[in-house]
PDB file of N, CA and C in Angstrom:
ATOM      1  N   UNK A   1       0.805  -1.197   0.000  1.00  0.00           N
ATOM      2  CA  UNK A   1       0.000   0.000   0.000  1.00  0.00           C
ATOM      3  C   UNK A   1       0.851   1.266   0.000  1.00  0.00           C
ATOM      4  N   UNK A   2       2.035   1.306   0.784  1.00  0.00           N
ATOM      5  CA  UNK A   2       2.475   2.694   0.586  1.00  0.00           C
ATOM      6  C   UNK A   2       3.298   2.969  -0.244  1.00  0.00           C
ATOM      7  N   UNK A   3       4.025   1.687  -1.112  1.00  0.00           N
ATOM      8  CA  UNK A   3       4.727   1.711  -2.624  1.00  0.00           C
ATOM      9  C   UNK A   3       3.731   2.385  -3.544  1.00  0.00           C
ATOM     10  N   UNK A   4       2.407   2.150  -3.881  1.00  0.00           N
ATOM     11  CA  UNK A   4       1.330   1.901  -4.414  1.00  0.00           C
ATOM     12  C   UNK A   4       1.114   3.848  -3.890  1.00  0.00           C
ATOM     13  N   UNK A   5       0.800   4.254  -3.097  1.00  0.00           N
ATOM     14  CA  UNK A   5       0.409   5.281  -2.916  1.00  0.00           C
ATOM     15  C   UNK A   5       1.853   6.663  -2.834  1.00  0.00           C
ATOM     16  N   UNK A   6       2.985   5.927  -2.943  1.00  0.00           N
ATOM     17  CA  UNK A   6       4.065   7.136  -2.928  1.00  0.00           C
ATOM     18  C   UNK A   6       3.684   7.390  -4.625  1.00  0.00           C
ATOM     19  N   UNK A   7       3.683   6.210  -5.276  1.00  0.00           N
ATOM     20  CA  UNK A   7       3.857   6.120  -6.754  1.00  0.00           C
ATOM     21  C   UNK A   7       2.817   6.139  -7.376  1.00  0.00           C
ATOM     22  N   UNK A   8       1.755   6.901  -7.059  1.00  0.00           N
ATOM     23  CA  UNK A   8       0.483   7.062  -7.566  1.00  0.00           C
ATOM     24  C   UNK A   8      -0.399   8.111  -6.350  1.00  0.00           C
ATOM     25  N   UNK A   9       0.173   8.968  -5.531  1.00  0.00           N
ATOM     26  CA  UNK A   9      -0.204   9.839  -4.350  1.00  0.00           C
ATOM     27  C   UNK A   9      -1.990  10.434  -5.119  1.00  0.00           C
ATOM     28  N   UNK A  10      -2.912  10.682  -4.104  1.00  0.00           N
ATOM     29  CA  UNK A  10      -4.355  11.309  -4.000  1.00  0.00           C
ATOM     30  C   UNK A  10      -3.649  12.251  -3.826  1.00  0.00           C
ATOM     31  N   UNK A  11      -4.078  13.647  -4.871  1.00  0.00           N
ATOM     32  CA  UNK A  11      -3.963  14.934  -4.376  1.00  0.00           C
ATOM     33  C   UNK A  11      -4.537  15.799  -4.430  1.00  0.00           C
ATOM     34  N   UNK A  12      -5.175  16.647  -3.948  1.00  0.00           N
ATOM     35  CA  UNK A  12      -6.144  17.514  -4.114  1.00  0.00           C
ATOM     36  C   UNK A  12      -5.648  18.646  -5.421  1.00  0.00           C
ATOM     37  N   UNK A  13      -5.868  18.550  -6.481  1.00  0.00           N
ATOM     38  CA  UNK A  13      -5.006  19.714  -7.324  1.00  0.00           C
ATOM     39  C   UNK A  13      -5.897  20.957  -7.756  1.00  0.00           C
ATOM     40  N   UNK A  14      -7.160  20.751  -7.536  1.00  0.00           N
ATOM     41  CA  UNK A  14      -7.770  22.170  -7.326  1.00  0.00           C
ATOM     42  C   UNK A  14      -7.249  23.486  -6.461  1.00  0.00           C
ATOM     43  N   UNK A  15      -7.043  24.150  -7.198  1.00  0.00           N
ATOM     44  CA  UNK A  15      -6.350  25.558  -7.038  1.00  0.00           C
ATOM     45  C   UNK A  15      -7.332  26.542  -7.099  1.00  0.00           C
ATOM     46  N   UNK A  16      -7.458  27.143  -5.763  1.00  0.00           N
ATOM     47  CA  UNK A  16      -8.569  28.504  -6.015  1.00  0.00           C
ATOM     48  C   UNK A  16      -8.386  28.956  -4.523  1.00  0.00           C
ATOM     49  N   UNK A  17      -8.799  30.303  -4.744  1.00  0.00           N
ATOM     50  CA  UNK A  17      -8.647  31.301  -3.049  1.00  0.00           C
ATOM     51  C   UNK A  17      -9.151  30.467  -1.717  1.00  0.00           C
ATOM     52  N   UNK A  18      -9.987  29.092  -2.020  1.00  0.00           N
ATOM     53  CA  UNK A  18      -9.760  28.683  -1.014  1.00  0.00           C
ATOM     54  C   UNK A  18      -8.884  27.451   0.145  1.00  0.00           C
ATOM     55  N   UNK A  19      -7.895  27.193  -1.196  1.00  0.00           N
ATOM     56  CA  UNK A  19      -6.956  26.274  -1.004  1.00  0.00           C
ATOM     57  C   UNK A  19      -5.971  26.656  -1.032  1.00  0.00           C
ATOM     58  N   UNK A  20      -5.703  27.687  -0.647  1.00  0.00           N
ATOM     59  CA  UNK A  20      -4.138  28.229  -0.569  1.00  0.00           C
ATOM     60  C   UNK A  20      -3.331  27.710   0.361  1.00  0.00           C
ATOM     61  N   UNK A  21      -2.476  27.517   0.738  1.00  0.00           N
ATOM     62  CA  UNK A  21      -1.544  27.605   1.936  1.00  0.00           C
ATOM     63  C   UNK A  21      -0.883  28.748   2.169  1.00  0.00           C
ATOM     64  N   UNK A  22      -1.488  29.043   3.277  1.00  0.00           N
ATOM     65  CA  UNK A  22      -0.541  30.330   4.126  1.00  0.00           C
ATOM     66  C   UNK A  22      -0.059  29.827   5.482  1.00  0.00           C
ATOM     67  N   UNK A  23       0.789  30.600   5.918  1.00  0.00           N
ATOM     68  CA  UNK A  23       1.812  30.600   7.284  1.00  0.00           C
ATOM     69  C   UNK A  23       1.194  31.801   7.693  1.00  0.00           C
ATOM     70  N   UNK A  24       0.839  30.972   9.619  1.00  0.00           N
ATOM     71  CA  UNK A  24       0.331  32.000  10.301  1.00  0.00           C
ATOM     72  C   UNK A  24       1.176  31.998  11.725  1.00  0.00           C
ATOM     73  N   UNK A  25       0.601  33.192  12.117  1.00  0.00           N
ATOM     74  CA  UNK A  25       1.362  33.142  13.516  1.00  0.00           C
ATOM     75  C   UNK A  25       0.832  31.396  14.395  1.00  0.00           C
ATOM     76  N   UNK A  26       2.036  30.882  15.501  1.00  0.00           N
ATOM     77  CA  UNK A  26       1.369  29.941  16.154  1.00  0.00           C
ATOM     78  C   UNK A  26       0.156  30.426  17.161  1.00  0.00           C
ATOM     79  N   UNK A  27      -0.885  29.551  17.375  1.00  0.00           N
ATOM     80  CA  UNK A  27      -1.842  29.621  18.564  1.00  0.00           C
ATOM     81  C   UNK A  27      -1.236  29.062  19.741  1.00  0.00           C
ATOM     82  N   UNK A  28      -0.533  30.132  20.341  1.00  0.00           N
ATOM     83  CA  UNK A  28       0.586  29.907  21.588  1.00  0.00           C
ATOM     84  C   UNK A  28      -1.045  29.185  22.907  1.00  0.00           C
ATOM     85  N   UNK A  29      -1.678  29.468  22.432  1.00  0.00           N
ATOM     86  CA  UNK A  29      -2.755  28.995  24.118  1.00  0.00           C
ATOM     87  C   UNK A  29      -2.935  28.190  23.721  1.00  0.00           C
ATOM     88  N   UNK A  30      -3.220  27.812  22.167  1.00  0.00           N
ATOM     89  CA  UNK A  30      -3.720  26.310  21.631  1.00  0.00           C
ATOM     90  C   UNK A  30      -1.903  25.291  22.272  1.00  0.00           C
ATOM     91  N   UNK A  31      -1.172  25.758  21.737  1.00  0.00           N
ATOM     92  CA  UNK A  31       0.074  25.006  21.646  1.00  0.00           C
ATOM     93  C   UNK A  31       0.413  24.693  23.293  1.00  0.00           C
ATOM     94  N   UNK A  32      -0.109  25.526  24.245  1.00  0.00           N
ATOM     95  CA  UNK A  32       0.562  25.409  25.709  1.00  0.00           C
ATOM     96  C   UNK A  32      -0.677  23.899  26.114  1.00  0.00           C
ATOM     97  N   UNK A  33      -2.201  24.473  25.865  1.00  0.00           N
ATOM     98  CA  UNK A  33      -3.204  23.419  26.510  1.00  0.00           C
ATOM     99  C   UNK A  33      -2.219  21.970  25.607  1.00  0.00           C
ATOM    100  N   UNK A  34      -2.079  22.067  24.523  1.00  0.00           N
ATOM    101  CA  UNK A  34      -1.725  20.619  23.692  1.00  0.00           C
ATOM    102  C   UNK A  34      -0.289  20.041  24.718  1.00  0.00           C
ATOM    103  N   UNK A  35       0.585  20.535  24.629  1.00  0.00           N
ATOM    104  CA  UNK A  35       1.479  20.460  25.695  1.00  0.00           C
ATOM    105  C   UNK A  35       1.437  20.165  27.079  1.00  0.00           C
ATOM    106  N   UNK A  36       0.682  20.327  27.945  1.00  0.00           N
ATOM    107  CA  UNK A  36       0.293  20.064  29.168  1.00  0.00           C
ATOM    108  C   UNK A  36      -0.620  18.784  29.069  1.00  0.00           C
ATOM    109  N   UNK A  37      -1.513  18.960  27.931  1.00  0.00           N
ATOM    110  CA  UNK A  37      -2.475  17.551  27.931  1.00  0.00           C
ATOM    111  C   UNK A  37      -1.331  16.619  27.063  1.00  0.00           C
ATOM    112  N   UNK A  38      -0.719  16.628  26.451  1.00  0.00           N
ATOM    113  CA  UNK A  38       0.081  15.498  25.754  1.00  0.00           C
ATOM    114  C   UNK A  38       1.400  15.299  25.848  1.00  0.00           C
ATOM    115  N   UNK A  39       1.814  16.201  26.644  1.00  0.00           N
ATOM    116  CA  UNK A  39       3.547  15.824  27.282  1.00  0.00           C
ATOM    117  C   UNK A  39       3.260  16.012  28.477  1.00  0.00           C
ATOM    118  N   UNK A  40       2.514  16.572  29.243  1.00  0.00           N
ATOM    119  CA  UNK A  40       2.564  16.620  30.499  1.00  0.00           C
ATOM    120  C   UNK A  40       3.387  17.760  31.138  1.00  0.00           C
ATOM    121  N   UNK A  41       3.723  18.899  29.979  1.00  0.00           N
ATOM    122  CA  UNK A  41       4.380  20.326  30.542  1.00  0.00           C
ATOM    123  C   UNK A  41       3.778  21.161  31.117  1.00  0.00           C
ATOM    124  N   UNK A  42       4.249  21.660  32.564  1.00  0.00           N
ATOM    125  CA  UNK A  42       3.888  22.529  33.479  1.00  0.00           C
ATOM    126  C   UNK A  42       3.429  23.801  32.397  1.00  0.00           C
ATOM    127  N   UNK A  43       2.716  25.147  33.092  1.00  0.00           N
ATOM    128  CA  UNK A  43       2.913  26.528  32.193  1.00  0.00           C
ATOM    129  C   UNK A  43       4.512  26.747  32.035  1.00  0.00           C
ATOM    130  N   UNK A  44       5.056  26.798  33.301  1.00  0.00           N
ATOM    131  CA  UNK A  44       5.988  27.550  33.099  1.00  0.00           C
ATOM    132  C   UNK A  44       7.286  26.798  31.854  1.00  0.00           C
ATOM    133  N   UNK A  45       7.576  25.673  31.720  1.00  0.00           N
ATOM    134  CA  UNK A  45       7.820  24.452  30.955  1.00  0.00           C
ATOM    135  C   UNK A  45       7.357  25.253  29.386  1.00  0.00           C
ATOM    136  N   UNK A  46       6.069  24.798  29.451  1.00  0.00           N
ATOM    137  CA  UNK A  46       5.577  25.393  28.299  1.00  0.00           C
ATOM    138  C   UNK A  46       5.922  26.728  27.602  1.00  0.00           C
ATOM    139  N   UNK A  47       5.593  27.938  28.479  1.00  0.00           N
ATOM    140  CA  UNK A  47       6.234  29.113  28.067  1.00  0.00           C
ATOM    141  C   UNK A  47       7.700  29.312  28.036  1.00  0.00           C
ATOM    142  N   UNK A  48       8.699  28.635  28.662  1.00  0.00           N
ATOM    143  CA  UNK A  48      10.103  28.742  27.951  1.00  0.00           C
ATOM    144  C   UNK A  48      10.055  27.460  26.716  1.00  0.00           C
ATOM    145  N   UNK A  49       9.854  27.172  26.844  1.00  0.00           N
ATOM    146  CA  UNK A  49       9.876  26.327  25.237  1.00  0.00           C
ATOM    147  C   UNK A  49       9.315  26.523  24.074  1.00  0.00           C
ATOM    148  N   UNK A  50       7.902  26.896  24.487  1.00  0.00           N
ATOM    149  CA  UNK A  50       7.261  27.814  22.958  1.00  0.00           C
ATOM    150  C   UNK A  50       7.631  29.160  22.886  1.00  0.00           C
ATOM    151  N   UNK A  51       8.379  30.031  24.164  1.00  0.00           N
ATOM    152  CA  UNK A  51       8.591  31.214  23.831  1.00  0.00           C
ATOM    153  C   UNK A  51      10.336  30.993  22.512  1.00  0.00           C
ATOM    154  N   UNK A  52      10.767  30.057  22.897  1.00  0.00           N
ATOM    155  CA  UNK A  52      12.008  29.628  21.504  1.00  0.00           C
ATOM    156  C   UNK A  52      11.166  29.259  20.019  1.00  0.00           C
ATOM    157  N   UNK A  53      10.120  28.768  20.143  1.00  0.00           N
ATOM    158  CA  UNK A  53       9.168  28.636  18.712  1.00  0.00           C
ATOM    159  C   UNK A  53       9.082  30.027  18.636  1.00  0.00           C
ATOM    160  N   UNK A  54       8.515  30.742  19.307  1.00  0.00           N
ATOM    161  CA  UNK A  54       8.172  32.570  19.031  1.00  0.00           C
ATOM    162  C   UNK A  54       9.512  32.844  18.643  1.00  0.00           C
ATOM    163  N   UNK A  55      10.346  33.165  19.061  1.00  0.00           N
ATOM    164  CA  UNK A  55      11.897  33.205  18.944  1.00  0.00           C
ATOM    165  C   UNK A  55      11.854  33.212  17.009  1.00  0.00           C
ATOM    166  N   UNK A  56      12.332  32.045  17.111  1.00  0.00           N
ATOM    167  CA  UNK A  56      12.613  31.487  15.824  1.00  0.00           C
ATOM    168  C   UNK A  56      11.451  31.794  14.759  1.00  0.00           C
ATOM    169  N   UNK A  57      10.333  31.664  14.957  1.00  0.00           N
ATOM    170  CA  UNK A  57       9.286  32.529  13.955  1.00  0.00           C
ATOM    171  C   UNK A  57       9.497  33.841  13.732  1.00  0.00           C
ATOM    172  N   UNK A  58       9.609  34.448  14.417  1.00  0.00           N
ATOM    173  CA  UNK A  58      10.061  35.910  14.554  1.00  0.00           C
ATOM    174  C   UNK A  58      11.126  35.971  13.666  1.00  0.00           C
ATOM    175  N   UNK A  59      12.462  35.202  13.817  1.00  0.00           N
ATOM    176  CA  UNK A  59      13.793  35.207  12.975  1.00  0.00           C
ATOM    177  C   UNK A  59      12.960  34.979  11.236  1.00  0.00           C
ATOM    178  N   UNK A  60      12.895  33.609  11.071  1.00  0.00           N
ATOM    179  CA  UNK A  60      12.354  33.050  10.097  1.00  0.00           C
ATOM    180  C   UNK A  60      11.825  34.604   9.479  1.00  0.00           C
ATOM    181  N   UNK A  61      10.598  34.987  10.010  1.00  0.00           N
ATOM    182  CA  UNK A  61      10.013  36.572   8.993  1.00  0.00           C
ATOM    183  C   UNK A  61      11.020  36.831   8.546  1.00  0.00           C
ATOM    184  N   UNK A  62      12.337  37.720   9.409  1.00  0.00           N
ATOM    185  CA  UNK A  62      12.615  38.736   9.203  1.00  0.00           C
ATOM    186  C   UNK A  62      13.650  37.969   8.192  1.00  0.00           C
ATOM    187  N   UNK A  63      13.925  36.843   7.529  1.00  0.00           N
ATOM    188  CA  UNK A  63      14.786  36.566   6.759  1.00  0.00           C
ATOM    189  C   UNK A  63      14.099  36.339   5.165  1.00  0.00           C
ATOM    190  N   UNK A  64      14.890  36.463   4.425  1.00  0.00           N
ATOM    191  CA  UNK A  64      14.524  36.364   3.122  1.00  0.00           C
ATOM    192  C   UNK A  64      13.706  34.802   2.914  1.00  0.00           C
ATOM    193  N   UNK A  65      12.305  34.640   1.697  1.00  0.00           N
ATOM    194  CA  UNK A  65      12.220  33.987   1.881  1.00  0.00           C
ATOM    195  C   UNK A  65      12.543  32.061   1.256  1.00  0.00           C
ATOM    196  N   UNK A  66      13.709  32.424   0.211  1.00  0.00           N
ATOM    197  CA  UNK A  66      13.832  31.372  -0.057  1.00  0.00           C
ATOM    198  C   UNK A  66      15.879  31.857  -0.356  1.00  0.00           C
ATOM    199  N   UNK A  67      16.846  30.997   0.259  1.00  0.00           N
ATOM    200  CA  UNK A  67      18.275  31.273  -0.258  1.00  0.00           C
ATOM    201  C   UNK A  67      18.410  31.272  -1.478  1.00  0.00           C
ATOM    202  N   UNK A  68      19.676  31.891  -2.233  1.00  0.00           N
ATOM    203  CA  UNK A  68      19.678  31.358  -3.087  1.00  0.00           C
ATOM    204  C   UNK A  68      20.660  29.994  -2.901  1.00  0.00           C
ATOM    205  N   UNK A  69      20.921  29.164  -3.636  1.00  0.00           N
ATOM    206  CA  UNK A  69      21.845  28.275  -3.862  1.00  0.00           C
ATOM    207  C   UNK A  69      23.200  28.591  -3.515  1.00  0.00           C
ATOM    208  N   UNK A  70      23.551  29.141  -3.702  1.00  0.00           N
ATOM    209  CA  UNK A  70      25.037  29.871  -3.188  1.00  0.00           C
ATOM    210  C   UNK A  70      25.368  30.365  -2.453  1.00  0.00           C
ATOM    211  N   UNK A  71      23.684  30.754  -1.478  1.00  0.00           N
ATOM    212  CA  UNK A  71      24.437  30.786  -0.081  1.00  0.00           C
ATOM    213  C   UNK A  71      25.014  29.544   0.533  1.00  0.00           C
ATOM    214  N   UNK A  72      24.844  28.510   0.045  1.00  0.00           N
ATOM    215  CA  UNK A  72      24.864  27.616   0.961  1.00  0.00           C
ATOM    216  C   UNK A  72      27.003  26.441   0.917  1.00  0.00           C
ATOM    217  N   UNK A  73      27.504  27.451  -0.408  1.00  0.00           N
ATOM    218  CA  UNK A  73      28.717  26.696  -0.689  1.00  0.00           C
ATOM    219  C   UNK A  73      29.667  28.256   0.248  1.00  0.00           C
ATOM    220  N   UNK A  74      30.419  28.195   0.710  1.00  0.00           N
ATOM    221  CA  UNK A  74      31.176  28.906   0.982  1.00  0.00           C
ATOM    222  C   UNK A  74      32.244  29.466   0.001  1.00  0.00           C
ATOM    223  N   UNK A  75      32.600  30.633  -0.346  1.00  0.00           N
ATOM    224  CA  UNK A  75      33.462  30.901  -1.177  1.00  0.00           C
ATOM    225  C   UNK A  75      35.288  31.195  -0.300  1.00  0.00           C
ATOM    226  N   UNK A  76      36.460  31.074  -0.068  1.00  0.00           N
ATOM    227  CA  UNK A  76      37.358  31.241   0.157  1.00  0.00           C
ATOM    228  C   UNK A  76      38.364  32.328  -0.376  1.00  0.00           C
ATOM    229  N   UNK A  77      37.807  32.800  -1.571  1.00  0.00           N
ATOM    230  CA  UNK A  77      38.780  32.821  -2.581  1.00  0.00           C
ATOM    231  C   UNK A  77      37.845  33.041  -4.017  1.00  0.00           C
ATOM    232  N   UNK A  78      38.159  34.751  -4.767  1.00  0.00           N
ATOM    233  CA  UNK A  78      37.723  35.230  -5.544  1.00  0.00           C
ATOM    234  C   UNK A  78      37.835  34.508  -6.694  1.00  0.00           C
ATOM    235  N   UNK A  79      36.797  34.312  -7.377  1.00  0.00           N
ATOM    236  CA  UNK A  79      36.946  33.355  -8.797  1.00  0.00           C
ATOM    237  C   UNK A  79      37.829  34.545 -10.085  1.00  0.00           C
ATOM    238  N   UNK A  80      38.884  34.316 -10.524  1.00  0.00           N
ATOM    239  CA  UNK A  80      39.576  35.454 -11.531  1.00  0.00           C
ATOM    240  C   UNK A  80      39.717  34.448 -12.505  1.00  0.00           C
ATOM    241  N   UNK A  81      39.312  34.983 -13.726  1.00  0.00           N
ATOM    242  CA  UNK A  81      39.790  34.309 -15.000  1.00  0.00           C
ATOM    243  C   UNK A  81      40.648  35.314 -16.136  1.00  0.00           C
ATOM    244  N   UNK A  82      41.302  34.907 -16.441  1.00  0.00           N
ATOM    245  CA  UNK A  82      42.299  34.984 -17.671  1.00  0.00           C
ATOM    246  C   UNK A  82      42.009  35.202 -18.588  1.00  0.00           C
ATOM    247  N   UNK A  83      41.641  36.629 -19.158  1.00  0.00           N
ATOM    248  CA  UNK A  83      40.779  37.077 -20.739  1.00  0.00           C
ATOM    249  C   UNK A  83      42.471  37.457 -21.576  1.00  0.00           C
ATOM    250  N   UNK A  84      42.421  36.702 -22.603  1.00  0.00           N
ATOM    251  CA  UNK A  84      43.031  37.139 -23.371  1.00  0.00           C
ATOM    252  C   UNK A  84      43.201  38.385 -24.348  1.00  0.00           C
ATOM    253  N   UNK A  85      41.672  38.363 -24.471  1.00  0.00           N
ATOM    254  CA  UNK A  85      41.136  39.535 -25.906  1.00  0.00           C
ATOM    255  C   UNK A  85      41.127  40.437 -24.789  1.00  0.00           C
ATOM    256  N   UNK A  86      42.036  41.995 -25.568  1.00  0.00           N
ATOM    257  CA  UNK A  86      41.848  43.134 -24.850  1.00  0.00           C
ATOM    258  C   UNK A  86      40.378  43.766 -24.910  1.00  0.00           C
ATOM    259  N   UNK A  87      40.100  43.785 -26.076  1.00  0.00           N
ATOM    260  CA  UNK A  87      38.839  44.278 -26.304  1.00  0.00           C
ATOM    261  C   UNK A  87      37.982  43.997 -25.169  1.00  0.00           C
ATOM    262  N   UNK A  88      37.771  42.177 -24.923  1.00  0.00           N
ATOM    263  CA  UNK A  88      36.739  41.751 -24.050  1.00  0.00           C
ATOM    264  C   UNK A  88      37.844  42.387 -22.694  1.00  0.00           C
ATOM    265  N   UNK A  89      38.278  42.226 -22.355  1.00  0.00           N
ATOM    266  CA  UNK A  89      39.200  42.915 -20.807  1.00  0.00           C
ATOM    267  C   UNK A  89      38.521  44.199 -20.744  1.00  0.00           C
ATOM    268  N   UNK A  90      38.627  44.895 -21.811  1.00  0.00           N
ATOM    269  CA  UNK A  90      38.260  46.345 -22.037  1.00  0.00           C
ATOM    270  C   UNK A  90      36.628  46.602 -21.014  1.00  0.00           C
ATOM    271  N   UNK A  91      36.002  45.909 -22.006  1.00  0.00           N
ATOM    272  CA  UNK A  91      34.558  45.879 -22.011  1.00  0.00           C
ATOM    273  C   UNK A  91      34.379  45.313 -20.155  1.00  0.00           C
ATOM    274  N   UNK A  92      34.976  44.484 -19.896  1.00  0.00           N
ATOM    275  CA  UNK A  92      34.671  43.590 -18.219  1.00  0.00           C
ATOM    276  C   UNK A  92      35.715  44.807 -17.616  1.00  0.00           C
ATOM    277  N   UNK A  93      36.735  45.850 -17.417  1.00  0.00           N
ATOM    278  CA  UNK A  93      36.573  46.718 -16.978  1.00  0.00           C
ATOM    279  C   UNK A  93      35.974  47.551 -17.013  1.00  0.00           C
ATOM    280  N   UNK A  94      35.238  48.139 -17.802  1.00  0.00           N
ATOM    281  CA  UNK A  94      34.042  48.957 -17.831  1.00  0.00           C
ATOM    282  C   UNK A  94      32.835  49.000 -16.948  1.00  0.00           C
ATOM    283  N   UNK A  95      32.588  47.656 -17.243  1.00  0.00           N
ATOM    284  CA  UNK A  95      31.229  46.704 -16.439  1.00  0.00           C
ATOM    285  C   UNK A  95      31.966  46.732 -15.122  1.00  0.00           C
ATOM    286  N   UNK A  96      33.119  47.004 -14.692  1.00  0.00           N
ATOM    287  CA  UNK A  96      33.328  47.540 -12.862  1.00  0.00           C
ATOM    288  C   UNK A  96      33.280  48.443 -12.388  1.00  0.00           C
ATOM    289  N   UNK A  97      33.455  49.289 -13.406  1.00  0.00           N
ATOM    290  CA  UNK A  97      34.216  50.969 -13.442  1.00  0.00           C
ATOM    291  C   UNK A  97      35.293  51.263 -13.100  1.00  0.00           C
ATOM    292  N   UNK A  98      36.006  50.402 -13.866  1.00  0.00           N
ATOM    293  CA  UNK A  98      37.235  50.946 -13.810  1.00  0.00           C
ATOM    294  C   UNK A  98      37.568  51.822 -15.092  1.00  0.00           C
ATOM    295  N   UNK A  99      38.310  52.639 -15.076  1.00  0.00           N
ATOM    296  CA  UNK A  99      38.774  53.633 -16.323  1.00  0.00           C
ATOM    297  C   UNK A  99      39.878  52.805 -17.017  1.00  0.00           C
ATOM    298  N   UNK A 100      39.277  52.904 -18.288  1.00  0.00           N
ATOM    299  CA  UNK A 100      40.071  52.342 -19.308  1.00  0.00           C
ATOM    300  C   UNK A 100      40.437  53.531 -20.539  1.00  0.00           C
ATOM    301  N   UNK A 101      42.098  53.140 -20.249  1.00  0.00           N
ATOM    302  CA  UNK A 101      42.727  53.618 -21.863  1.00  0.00           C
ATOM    303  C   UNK A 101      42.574  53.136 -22.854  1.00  0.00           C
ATOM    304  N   UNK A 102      42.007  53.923 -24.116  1.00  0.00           N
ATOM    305  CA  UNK A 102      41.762  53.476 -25.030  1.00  0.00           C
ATOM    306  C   UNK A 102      43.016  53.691 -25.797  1.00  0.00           C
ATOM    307  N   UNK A 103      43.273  52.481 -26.751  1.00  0.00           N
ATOM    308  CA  UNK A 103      44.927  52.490 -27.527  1.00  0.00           C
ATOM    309  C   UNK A 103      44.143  52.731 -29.141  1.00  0.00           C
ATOM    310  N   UNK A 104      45.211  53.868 -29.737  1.00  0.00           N
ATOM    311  CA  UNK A 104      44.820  53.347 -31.347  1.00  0.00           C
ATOM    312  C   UNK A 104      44.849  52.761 -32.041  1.00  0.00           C
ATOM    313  N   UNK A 105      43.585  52.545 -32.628  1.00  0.00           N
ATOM    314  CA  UNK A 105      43.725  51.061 -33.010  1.00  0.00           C
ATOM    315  C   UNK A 105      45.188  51.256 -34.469  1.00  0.00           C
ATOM    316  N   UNK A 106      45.408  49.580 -34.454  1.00  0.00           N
ATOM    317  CA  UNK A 106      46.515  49.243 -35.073  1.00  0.00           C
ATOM    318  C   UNK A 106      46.102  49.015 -36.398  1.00  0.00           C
ATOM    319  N   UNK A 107      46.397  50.231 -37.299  1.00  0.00           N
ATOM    320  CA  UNK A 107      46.323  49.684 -39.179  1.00  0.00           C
ATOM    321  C   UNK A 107      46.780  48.547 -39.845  1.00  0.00           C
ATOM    322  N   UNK A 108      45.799  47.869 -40.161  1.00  0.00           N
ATOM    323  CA  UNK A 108      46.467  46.018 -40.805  1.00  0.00           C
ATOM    324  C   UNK A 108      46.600  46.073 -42.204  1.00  0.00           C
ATOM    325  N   UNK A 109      46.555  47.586 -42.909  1.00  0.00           N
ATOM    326  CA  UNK A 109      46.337  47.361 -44.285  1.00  0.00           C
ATOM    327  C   UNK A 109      48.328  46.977 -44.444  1.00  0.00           C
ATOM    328  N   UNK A 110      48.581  46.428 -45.586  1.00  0.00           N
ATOM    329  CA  UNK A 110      49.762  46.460 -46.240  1.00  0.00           C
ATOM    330  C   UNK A 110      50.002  47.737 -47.362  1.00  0.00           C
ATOM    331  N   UNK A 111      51.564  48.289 -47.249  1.00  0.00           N
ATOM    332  CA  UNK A 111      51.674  49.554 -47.750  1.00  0.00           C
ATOM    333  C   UNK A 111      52.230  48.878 -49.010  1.00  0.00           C
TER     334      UNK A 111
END
């Protein structure tokens, strides 16, 4: 059955304003009664432990909401590559701002 249902999953795929998923604040009174009736945590128990869920929700907002990929490799060490063509050098100093001398160009006709 659960080969059968990973590889063939029921899903609801109707899409409309009332199937959205949103993220809401937690129901800290809902979350303390669930806690006391199903772990057996005192209030005070409860409020330092869900006040670290508040904590961390709070963080979570204030951060962007998806990384990109590259935050996640560390860099050490500036990637520099080796342009041969002045022209293109020219042009990728520009695109930094750096000031570039322009040389005259070199006549290829034969005299």
């Amino acid at each position: 059955h659960v080969v059968r249902a990973y590889l063939a999953p029921r899903v609801n795929d109707r899409i409309d304003e009332t199937t959205h998923f949103e993220w809401s604040r937690p129901d800290i009174a809902a979350l303390r009664r669930w806690t006391a009736l199903r772990l057996g945590w005192s209030e005070a128990e409860a409020t330092s432990q869900l006040g670290l869920v508040l904590e961390r929700y709070n963080t979570v907002l204030a951060e962007p909401r998806q990384q990109q990929l590259s935050a996640f490799f560390a860099s050490t060490r500036p990637v520099v590559q080796r342009v041969d063509s002045a022209r293109l050098a020219n042009a990728m100093a520009r695109l930094r701002g750096e000031k570039v001398v322009e040389k005259p160009p070199v006549s290829r006709k034969k005299k």
